[in-house]
Protein backbone atom coordinates (compact mmCIF):
# COMPACT_ATOMS: atom_id res chain seq x y z
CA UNK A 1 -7.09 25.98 -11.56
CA UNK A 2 -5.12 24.13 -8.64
CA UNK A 3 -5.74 24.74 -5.50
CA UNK A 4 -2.98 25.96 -3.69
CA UNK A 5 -0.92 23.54 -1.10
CA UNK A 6 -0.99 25.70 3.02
CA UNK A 7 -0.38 22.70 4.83
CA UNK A 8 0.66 18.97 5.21
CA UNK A 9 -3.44 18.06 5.39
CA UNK A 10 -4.07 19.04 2.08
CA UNK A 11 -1.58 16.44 0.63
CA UNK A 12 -3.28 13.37 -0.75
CA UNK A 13 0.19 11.63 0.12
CA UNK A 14 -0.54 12.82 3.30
CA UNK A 15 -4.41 11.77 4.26
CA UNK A 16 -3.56 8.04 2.85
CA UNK A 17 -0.81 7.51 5.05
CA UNK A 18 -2.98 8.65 7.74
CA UNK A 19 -5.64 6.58 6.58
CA UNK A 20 -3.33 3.58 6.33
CA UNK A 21 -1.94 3.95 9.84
CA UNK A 22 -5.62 3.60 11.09
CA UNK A 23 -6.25 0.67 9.21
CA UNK A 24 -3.23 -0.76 10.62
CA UNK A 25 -4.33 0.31 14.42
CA UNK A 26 -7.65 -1.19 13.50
CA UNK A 27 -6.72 -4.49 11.88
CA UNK A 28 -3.57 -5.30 14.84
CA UNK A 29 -6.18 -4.61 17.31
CA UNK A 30 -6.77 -8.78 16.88
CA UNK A 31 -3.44 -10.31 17.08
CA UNK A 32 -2.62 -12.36 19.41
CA UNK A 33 -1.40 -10.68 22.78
CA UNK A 34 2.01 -12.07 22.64
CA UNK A 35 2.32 -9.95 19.60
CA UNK A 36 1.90 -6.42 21.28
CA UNK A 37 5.66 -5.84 22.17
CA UNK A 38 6.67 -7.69 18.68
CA UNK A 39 4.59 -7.34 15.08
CA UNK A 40 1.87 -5.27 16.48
CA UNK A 41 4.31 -2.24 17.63
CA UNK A 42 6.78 -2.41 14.73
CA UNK A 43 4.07 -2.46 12.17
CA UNK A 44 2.39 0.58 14.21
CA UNK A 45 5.29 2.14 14.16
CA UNK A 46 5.94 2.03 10.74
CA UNK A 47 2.33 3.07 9.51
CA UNK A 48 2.65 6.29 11.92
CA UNK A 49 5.98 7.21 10.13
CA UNK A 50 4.35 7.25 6.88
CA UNK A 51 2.65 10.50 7.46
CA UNK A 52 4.56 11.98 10.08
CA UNK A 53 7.77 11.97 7.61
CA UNK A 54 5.52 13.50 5.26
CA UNK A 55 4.21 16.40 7.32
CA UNK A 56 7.42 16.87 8.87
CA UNK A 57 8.88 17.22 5.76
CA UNK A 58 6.43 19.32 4.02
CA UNK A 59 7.38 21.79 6.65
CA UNK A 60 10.71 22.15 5.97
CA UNK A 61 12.73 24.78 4.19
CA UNK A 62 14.98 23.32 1.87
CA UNK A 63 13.45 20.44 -1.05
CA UNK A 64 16.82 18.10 -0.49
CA UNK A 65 15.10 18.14 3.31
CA UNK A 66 11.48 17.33 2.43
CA UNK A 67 12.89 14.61 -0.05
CA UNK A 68 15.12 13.27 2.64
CA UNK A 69 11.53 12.66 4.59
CA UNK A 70 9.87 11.56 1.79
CA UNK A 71 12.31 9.04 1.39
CA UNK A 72 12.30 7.73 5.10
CA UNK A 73 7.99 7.66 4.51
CA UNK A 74 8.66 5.14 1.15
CA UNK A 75 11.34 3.18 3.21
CA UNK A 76 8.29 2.78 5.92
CA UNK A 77 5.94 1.93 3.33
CA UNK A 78 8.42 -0.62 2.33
CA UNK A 79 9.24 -2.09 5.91
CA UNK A 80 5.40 -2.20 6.03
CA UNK A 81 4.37 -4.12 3.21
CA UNK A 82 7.15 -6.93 4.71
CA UNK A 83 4.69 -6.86 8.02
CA UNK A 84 1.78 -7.49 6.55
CA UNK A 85 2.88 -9.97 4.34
CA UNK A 86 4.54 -11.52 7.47
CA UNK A 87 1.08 -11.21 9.53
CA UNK A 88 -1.02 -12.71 7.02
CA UNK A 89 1.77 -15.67 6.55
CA UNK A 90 1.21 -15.97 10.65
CA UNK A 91 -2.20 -16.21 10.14
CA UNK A 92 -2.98 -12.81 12.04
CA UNK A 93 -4.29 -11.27 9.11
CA UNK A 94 -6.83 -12.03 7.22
CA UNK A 95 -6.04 -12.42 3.26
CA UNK A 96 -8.87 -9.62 2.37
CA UNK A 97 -7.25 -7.38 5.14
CA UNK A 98 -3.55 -8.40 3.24
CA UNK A 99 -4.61 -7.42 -0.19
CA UNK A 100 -6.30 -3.94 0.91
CA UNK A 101 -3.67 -2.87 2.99
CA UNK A 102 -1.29 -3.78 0.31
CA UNK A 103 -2.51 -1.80 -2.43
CA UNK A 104 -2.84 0.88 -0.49
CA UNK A 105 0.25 0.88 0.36
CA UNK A 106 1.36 0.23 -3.06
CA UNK A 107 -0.95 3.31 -4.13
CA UNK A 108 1.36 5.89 -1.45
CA UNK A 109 4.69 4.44 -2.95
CA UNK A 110 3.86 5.72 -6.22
CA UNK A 111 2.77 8.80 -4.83
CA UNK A 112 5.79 9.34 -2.95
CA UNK A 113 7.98 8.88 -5.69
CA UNK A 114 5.67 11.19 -7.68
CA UNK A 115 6.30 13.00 -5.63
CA UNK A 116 10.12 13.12 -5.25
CA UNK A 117 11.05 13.40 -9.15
CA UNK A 118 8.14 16.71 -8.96
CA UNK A 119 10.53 18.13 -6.09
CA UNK A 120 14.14 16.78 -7.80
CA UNK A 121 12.74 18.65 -11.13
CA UNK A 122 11.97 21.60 -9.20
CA UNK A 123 15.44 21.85 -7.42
C-alpha cells in the first residue's frame, strides 16, 4: 500500500534536491575567493531553487501551479549541470565531485519530469 504524500518532505524529488544543494554548499566551499560573488553564488542559488520550487509548489492549489514550479526546479537543474561542468572545466572542481553531482542531478530531472506527465495525466 502507498503511503500517503502530507507534505513537501516526504517527496523523494524533494530530499535529493535538498541533498544536492548541500553537496553544492559543501563542494564551493573550496573555490577560489574571487569566485564568491560569481560561480559560487549562482550555482548556490540554483541548487537552493531546486527544492524550494518543489515545496513551494507542492503547496499549491491548482496542478497547472505545482507544474509551473516543477518546471522552474528542472530549468535549475539544468542551469546547474552548465555550472558544474563550467567549475570542473575551471579546475574548481574536482572530476569525481563533477560526475557525482552530475548524476544526481541527472537522477532529479527524470524525477521531475516523472513527475510532471503523473500531474498533466491527472489534470
Amino acid at each position: 500500500m502507498a503511503t500517503k504524500i502530507k507534505s513537501f518532505r516526504d517527496l523523494e524529488v524533494w530530499r535529493l534536491g535538498k541533498e544536492i544543494a548541500l553537496e553544492v554548499y559543501q563542494s564551493s566551499k573550496s573555490f577560489p575567493k574571487e569566485e564568491m560573488y560569481g560561480l559560487v553564488s549562482q550555482m548556490r542559488r540554483a541548487a537552493v531553487s531546486i527544492p524550494s520550487n518543489i515545496a513551494e509548489g507542492f503547496i499549491r492549489i491548482h496542478n497547472k501551479e505545482y507544474r509551473q514550479f516543477l518546471y522552474m526546479a528542472l530549468g535549475s537543474c539544468a542551469e546547474l549541470e552548465t555550472q558544474v561542468e563550467l567549475s570542473c572545466d575551471l579546475g574548481f572542481l574536482p572530476s569525481r565531485g563533477k560526475g557525482n553531482l552530475l548524476e544526481k542531478l541527472d537522477h532529479e530531472s527524470r524525477m521531475l519530469k516523472s513527475l510532471i506527465k503523473k500531474i498533466n495525466v491527472s489534470t
